[in-house]
C-alpha atoms as a PDB file:
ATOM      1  CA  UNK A   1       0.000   0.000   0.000  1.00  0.00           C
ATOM      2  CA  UNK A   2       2.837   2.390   0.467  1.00  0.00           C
ATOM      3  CA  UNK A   3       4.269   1.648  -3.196  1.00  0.00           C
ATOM      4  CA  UNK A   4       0.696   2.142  -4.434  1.00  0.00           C
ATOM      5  CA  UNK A   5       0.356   5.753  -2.768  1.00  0.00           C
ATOM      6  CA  UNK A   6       3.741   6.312  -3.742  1.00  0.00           C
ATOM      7  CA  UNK A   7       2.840   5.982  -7.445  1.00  0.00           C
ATOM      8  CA  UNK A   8      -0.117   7.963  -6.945  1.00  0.00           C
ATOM      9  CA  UNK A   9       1.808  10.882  -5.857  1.00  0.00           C
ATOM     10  CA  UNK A  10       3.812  10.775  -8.291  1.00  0.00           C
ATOM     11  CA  UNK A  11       1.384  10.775 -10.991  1.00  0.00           C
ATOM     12  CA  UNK A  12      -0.541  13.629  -9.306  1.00  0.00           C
ATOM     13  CA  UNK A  13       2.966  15.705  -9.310  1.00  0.00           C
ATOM     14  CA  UNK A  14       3.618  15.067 -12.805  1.00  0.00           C
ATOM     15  CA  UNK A  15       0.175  16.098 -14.715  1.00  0.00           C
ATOM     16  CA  UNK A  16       0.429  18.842 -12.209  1.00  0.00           C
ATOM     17  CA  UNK A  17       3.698  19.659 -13.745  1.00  0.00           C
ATOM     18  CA  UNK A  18       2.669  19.281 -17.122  1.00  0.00           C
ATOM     19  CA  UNK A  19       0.013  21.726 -16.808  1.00  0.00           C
ATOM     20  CA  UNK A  20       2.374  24.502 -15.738  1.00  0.00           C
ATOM     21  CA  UNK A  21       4.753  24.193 -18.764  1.00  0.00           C
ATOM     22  CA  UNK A  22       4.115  27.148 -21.728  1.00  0.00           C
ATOM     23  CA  UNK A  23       1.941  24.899 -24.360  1.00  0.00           C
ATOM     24  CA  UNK A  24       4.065  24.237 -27.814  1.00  0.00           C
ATOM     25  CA  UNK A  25       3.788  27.110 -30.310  1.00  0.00           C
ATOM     26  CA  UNK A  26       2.330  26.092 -33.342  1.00  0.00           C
ATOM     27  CA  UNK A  27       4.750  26.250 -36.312  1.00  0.00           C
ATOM     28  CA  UNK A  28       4.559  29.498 -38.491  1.00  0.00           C
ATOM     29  CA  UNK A  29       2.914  28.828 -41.672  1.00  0.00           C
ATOM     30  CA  UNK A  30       6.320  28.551 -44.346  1.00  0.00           C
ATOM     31  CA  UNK A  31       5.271  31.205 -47.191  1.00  0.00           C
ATOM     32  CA  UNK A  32       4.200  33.913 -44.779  1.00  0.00           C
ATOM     33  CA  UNK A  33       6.043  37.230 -46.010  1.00  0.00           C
ATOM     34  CA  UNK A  34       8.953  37.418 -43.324  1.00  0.00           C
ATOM     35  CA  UNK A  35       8.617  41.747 -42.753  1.00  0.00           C
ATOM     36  CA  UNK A  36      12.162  41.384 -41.304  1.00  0.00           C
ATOM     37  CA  UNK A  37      13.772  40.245 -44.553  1.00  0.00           C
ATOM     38  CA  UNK A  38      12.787  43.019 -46.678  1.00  0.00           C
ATOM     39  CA  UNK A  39      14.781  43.519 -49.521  1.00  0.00           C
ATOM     40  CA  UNK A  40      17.227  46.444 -51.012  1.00  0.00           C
ATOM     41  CA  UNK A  41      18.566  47.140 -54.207  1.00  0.00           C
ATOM     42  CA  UNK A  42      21.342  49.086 -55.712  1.00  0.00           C
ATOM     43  CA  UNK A  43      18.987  52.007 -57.219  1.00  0.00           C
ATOM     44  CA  UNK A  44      15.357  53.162 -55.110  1.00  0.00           C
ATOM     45  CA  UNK A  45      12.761  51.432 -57.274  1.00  0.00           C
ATOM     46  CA  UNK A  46       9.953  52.211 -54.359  1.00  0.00           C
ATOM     47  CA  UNK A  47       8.995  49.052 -54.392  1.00  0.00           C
ATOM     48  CA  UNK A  48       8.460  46.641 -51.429  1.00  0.00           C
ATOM     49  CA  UNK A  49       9.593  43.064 -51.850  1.00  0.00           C
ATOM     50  CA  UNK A  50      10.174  40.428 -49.087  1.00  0.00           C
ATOM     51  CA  UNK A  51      11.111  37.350 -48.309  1.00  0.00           C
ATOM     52  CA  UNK A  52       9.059  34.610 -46.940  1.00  0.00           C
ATOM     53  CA  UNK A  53       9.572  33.267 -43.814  1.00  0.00           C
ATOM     54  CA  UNK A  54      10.332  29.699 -44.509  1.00  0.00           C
ATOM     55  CA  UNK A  55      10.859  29.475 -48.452  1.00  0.00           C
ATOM     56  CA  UNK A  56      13.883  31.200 -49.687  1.00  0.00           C
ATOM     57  CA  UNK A  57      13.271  31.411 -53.282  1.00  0.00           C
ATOM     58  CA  UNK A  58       9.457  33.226 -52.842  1.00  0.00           C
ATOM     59  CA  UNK A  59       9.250  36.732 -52.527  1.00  0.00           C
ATOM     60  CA  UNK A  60       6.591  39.054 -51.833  1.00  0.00           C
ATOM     61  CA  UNK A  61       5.515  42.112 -53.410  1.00  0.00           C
ATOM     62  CA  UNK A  62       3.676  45.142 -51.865  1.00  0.00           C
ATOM     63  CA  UNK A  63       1.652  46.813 -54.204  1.00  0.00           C
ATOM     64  CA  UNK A  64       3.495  50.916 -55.073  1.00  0.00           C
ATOM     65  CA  UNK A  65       1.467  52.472 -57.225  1.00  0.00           C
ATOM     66  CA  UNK A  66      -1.899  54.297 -56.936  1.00  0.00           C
ATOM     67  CA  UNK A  67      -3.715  55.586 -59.930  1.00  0.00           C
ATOM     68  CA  UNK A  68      -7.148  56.663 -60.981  1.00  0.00           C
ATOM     69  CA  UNK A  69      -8.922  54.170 -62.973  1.00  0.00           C
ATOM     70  CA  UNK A  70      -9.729  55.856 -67.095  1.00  0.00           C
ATOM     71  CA  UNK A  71     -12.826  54.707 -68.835  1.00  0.00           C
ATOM     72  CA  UNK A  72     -13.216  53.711 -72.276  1.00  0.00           C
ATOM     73  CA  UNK A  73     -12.682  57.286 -73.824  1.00  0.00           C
ATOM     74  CA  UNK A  74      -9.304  58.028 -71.883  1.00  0.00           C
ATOM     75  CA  UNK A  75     -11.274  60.368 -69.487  1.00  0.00           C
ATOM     76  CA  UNK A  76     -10.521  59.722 -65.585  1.00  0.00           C
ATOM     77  CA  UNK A  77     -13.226  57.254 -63.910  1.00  0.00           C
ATOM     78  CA  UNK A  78     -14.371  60.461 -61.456  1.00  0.00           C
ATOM     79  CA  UNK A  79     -17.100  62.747 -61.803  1.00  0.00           C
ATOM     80  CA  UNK A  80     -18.430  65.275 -59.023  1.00  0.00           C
ATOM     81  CA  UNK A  81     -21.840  65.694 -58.096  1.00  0.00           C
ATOM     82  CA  UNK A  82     -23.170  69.019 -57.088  1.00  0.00           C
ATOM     83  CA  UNK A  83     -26.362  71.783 -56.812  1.00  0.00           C
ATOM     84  CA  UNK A  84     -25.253  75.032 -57.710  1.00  0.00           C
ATOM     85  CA  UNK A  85     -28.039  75.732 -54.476  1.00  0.00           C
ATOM     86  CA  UNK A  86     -26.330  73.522 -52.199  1.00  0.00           C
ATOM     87  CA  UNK A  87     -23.234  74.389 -50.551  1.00  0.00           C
ATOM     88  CA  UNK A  88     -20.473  71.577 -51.387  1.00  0.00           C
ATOM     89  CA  UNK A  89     -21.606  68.291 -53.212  1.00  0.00           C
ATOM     90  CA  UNK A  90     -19.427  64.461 -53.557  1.00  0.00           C
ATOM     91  CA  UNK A  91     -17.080  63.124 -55.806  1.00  0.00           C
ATOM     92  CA  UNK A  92     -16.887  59.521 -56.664  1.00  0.00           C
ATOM     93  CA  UNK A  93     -13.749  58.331 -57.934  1.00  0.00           C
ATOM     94  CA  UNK A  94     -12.513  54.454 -59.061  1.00  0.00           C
ATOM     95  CA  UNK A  95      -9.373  53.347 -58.113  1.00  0.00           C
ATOM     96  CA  UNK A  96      -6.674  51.128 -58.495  1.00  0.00           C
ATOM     97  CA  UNK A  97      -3.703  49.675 -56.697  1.00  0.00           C
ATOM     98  CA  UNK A  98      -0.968  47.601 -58.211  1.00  0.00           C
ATOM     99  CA  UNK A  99       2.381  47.852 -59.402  1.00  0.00           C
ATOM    100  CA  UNK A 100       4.524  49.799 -61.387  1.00  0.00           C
ATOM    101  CA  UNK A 101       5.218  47.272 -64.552  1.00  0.00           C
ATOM    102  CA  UNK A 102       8.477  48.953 -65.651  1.00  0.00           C
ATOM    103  CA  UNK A 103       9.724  48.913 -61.983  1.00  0.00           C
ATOM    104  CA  UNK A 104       8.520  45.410 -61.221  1.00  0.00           C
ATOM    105  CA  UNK A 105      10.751  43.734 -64.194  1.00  0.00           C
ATOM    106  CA  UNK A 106      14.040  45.566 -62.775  1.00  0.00           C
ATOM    107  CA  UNK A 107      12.866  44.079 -59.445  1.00  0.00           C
ATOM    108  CA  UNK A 108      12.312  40.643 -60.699  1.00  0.00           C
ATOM    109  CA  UNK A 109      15.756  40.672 -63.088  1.00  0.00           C
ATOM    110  CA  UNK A 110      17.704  41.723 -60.613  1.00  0.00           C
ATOM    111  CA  UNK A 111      16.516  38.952 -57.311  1.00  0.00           C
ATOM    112  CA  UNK A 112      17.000  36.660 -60.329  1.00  0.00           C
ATOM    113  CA  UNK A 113      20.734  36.777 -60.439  1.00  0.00           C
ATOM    114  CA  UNK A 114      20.803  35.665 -57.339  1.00  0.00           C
ATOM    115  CA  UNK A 115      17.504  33.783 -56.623  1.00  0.00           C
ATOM    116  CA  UNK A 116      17.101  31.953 -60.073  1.00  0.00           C
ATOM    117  CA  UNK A 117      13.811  30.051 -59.374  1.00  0.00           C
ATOM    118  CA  UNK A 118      12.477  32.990 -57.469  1.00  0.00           C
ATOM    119  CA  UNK A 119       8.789  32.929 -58.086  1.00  0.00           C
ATOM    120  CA  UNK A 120       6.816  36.117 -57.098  1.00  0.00           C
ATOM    121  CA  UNK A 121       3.429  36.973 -55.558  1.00  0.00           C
ATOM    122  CA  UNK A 122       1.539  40.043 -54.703  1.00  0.00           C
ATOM    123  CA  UNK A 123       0.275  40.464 -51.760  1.00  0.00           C
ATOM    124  CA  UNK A 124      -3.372  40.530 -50.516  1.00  0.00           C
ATOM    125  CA  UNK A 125      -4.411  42.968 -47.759  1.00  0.00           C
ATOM    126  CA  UNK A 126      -6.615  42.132 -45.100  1.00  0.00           C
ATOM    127  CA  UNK A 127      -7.840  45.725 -44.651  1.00  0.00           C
ATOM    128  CA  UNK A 128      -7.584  48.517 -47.606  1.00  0.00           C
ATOM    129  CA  UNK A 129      -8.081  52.254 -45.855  1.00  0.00           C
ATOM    130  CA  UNK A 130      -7.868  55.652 -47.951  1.00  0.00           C
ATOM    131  CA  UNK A 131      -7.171  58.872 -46.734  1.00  0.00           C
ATOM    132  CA  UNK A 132      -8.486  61.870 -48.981  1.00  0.00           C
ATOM    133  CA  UNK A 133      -6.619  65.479 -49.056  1.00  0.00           C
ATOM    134  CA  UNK A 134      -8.002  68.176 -49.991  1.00  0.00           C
ATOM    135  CA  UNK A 135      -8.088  72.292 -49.936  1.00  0.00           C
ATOM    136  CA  UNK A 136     -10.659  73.713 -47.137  1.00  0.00           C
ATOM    137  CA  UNK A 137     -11.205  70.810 -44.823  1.00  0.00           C
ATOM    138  CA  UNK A 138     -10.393  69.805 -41.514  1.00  0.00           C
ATOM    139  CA  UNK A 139      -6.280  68.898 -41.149  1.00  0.00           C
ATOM    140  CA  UNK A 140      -6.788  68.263 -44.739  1.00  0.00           C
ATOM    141  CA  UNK A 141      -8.982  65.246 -44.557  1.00  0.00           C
ATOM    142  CA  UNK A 142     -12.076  65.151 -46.572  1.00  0.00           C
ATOM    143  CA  UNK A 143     -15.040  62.670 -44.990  1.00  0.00           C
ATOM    144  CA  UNK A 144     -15.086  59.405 -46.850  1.00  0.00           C
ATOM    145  CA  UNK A 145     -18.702  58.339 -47.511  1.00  0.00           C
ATOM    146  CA  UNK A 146     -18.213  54.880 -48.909  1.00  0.00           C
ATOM    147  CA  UNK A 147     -15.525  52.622 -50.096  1.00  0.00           C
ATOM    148  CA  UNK A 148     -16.784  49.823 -52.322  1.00  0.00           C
ATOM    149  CA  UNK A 149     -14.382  46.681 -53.588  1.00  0.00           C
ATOM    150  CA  UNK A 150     -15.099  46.301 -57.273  1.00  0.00           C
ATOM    151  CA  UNK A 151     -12.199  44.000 -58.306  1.00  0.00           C
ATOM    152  CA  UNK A 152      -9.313  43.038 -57.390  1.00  0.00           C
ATOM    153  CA  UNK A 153      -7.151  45.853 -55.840  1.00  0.00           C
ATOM    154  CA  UNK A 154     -10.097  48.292 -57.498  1.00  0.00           C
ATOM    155  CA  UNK A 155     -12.094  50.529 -55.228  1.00  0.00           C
ATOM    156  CA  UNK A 156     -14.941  52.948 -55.702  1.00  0.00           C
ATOM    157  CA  UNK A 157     -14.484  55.905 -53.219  1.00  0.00           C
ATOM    158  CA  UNK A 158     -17.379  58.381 -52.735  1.00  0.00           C
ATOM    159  CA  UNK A 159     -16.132  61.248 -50.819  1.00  0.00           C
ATOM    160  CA  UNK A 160     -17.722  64.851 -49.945  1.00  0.00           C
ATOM    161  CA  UNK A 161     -16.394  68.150 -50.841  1.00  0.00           C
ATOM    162  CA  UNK A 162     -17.123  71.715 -49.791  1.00  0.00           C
ATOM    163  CA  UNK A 163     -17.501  74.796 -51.630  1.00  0.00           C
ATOM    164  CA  UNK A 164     -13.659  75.693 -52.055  1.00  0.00           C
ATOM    165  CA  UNK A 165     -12.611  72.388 -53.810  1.00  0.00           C
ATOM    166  CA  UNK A 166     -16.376  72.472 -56.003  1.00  0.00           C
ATOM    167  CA  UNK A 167     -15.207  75.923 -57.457  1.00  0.00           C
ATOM    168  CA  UNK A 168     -11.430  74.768 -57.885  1.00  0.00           C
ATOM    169  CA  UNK A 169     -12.733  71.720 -59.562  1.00  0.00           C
ATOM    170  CA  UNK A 170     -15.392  73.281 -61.907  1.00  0.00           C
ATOM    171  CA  UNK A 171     -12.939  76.394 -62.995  1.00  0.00           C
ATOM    172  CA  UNK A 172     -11.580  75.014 -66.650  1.00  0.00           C
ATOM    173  CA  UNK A 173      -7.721  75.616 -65.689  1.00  0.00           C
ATOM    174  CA  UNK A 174      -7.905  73.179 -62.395  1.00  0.00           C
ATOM    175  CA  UNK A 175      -6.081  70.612 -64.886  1.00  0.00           C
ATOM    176  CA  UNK A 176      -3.023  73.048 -64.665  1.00  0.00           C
ATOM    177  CA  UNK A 177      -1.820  71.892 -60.676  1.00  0.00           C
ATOM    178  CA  UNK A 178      -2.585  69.614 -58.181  1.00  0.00           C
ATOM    179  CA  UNK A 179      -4.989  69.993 -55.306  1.00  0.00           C
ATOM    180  CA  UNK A 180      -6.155  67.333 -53.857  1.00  0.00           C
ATOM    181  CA  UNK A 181      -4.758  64.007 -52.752  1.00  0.00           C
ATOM    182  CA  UNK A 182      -5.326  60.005 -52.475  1.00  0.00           C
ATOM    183  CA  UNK A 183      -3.206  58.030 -49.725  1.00  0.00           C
ATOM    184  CA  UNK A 184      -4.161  54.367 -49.613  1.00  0.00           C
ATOM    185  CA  UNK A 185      -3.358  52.362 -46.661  1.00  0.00           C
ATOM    186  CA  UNK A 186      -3.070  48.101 -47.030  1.00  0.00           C
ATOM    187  CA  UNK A 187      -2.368  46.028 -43.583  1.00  0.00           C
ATOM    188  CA  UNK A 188      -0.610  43.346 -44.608  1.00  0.00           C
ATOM    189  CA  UNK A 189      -0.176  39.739 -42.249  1.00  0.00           C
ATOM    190  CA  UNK A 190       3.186  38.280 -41.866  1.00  0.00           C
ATOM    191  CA  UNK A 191       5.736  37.200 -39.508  1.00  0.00           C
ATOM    192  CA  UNK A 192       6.650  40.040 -36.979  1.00  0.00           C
ATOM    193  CA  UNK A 193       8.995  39.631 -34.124  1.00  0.00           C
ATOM    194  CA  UNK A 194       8.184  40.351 -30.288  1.00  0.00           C
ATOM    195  CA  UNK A 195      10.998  42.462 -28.204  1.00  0.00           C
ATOM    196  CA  UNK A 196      12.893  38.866 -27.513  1.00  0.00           C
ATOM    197  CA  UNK A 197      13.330  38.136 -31.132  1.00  0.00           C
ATOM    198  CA  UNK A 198      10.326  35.780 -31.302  1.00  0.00           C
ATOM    199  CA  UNK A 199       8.813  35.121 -34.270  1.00  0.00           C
ATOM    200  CA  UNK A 200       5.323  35.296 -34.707  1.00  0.00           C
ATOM    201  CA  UNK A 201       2.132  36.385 -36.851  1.00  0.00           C
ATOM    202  CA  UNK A 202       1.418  39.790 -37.096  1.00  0.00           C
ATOM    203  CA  UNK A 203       0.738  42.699 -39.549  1.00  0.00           C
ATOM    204  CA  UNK A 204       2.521  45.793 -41.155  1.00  0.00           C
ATOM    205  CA  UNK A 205       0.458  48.249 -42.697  1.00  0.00           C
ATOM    206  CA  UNK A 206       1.966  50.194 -46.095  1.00  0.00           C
ATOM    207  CA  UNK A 207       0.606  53.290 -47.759  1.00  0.00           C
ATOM    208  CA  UNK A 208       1.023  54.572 -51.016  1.00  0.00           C
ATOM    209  CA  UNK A 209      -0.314  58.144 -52.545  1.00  0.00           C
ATOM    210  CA  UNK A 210      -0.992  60.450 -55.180  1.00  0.00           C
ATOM    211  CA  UNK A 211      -2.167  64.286 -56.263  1.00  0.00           C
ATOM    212  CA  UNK A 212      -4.561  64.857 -58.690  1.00  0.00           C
ATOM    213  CA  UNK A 213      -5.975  67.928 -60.519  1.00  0.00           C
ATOM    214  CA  UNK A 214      -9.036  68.802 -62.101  1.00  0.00           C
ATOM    215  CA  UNK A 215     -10.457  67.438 -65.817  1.00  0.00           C
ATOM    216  CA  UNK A 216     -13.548  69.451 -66.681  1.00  0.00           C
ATOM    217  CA  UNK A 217     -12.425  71.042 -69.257  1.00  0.00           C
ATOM    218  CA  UNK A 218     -10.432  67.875 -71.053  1.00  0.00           C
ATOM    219  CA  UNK A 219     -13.588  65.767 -69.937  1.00  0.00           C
ATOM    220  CA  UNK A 220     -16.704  67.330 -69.316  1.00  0.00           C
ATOM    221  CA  UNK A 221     -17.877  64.417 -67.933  1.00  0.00           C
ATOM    222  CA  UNK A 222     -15.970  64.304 -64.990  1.00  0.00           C
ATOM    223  CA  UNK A 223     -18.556  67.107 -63.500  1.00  0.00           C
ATOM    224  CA  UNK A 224     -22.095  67.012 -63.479  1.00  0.00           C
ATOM    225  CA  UNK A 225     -24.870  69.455 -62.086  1.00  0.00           C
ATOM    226  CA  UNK A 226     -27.205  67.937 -60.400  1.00  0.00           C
ATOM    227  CA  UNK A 227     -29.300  70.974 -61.087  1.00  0.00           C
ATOM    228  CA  UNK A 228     -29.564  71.181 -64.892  1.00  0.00           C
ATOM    229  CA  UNK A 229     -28.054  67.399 -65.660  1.00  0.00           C
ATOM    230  CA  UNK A 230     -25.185  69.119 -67.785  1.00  0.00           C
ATOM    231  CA  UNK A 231     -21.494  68.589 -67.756  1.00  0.00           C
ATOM    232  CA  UNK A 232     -18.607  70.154 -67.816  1.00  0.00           C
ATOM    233  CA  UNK A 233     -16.555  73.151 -66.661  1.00  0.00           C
ATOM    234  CA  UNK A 234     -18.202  76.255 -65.232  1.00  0.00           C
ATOM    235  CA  UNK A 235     -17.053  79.269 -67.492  1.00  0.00           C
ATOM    236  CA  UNK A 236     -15.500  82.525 -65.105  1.00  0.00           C
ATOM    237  CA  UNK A 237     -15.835  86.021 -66.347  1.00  0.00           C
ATOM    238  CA  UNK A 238     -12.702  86.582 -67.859  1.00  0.00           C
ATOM    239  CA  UNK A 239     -11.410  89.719 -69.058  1.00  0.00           C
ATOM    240  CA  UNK A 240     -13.816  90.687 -71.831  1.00  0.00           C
ATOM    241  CA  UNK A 241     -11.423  92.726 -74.145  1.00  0.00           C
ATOM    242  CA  UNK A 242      -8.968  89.803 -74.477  1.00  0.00           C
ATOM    243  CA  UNK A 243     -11.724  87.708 -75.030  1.00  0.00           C
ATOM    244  CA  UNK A 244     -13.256  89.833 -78.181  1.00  0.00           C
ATOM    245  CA  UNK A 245      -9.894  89.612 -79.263  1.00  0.00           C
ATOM    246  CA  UNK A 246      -9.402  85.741 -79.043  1.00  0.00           C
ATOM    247  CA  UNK A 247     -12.766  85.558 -80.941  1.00  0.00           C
ATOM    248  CA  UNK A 248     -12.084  87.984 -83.946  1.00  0.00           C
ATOM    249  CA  UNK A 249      -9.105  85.855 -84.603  1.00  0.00           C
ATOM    250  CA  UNK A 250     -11.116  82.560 -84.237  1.00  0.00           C
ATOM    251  CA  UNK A 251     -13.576  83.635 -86.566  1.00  0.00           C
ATOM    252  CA  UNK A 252     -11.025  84.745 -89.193  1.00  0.00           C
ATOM    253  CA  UNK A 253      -9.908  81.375 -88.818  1.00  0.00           C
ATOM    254  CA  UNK A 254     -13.434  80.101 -89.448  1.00  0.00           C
ATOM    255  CA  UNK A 255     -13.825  78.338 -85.974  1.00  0.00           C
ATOM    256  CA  UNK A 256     -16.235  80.494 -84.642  1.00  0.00           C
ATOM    257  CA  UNK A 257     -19.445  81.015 -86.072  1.00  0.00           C
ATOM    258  CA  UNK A 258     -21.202  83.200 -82.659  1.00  0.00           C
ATOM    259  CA  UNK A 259     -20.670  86.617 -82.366  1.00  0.00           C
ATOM    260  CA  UNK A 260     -17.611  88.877 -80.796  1.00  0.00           C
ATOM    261  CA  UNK A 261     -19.126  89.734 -77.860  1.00  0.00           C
ATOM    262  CA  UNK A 262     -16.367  89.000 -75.062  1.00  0.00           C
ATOM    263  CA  UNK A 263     -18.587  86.244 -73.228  1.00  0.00           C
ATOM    264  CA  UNK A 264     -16.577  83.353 -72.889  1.00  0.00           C
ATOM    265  CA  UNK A 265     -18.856  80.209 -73.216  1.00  0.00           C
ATOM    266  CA  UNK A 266     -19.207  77.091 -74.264  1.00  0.00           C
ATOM    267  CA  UNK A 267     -18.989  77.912 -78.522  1.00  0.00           C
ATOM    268  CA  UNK A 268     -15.491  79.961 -77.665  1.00  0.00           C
ATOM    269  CA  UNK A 269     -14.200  77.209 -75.685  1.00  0.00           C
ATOM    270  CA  UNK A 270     -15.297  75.039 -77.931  1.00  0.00           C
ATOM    271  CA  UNK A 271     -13.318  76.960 -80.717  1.00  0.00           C
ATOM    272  CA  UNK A 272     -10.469  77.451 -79.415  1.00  0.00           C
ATOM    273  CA  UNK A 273     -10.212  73.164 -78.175  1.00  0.00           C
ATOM    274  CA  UNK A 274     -10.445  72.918 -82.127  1.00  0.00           C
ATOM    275  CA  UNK A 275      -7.807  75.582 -82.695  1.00  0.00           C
ATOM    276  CA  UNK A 276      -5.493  73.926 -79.770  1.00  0.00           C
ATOM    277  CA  UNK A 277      -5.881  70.560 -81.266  1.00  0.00           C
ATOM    278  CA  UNK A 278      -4.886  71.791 -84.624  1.00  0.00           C
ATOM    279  CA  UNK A 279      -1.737  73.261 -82.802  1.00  0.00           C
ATOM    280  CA  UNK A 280      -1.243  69.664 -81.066  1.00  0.00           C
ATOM    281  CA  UNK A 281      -1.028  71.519 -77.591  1.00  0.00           C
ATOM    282  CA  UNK A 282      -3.191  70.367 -75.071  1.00  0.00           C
ATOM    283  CA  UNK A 283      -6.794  71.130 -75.962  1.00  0.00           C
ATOM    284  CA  UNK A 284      -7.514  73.223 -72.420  1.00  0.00           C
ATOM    285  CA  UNK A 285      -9.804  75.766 -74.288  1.00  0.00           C
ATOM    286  CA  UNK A 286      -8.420  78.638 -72.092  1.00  0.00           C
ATOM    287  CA  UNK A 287      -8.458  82.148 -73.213  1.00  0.00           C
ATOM    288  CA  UNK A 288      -4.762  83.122 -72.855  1.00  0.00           C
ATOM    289  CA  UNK A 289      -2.420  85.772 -74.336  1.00  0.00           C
ATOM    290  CA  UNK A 290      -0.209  82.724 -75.568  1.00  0.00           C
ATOM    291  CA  UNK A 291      -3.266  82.052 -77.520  1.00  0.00           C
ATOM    292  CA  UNK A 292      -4.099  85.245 -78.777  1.00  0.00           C
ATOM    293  CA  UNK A 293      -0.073  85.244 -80.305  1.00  0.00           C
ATOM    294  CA  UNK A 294      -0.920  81.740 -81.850  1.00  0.00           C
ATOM    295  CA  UNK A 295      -3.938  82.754 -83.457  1.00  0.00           C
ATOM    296  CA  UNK A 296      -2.584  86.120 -85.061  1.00  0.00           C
ATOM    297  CA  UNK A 297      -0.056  84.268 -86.607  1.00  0.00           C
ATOM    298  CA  UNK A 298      -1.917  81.688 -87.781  1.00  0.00           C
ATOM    299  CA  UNK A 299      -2.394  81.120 -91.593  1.00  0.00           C
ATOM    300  CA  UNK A 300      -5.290  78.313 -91.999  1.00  0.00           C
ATOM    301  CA  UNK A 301      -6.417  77.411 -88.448  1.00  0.00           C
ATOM    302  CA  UNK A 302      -3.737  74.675 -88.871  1.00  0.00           C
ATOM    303  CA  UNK A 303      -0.442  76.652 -88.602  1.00  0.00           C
ATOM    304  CA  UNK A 304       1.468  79.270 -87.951  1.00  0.00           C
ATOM    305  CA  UNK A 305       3.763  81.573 -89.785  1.00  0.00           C
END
């Protein structure tokens, strides 16, 4: 009987035991990006690669390039919504992230003189956040209204805008500079490492940005009044006399059939796209002195002298 509750206690000490010791970590999963082994190259590419954790030869790629989506006739996937009566109005915008092609195939030739079965693979986030910048609001930050995933890496961003950045927007030189901003945020999950050196899983989070002008007057569809359901720019009073002037010359030129009355509308701007494209300068329809030069000196509409 002593033996027997000698073996008991035993027993009893060493599941107690057992329970105390720190349970067995579970191995990390092998082609989780490793964020301590990024990699550098000879010449800044901006692009994020790294190694995974347990499989030398794949790499990772972070997505470094941020770009407005175009539709089918080359115009910018955006258009802004507004009320003339209504201070403000929104501005919906698709967008994509990915990679810059021309910087991705120095990236890849170069790991591949070292790493020649390196095999690539872009990664996923697990939470996309954007960040829009803009004149007139609050530290900068315009209120995000909805963010919609409509393919892969491609969002639809709805966004609201007060009165400052409608009337930058809707004045026909806003394609001349850039005013407001897009900074996308991906968090990314990987292996991290706790203050002991630890590996374990955890994320990173990586942004990427970009400025952006207006269009309205290189796509009128990128603005629409809510109002009258038209498109386009919305024409400022500028300075009548070099405005007469502009349209004597266009109507020489046969471009303009309206009359020289110094109102700059529609027809002129109109006319003077034509006369631009003729030109092959960009077709911003602005009423400038530059143009006013051209068009004196020009012979057939086509050329100058």
């Amino acid at each position: 009987m002593i033996a027997y509750g000698g073996a008991l206690r035993l027993g009893t000490i060493a599941v107690m035991l057992a329970a105390c010791l720190p349970a067995k970590a579970e191995p990390l999963p092998p082609e989780l990006a490793d964020f301590d082994r990024a990699l550098s190259f000879r010449d800044p590419l901006l692009v994020s690669v790294i190694r995974s954790y347990g499989v030398q030869n794949r790499f990772a790629l972070i997505p470094n390039q941020l770009e407005i989506k175009k539709r089918s006739d080359g115009s910018p996937d955006m258009t802004l919504y507004y009320d003339p009566n209504i201070p403000g109005g929104y501005l919906t915008l698709n967008v994509k992230v990915g990679l810059d092609k021309e910087r991705l195939d120095t990236v890849q030739d170069e790991i591949r003189q070292f790493e020649k079965d390196a095999q690539f693979s872009i990664m996923e986030p697990l939470l996309s956040t954007f960040h829009i910048g803009t004149p007139g609001t609050e530290a900068g930050k315009a209120i995000i209204r909805e963010t919609t995933v409509i393919g892969p890496n491609e969002f639809a961003v709805t966004f609201t805008v007060d009165d400052l950045f409608r009337r930058i927007f809707l004045v026909p030189s806003s394609h001349l500079s850039d005013f407001f901003s897009i900074r996308y945020e991906g968090t990314y999950r990987g292996v991290i490492r706790d203050d002991n050196g630890t590996p374990k899983i955890g994320t990173r989070v990586y942004s990427i940005g970009s400025s952006y002008g207006g269009a309205c007057t290189l796509h009128p569809s990128v603005a629409f009044n809510l109002q009258t359901h038209r498109e386009g720019c919305v024409y400022p009073n500028y300075y009548r006399g070099l405005v007469r002037s502009i349209q004597k010359e266009l109507k020489r030129l046969k471009l303009l059939k309206s009359a020289s009355d110094g109102i700059y509308g529609p027809e002129t701007h109109g006319a003077i796209q034509r006369f631009q494209s003729k030109i092959k300068v960009i077709p911003d329809g602005l009423p400038t002195n530059d143009l006013l030069e051209s068009l004196k000196t020009s012979v057939d509409g086509c050329c100058t002298t």
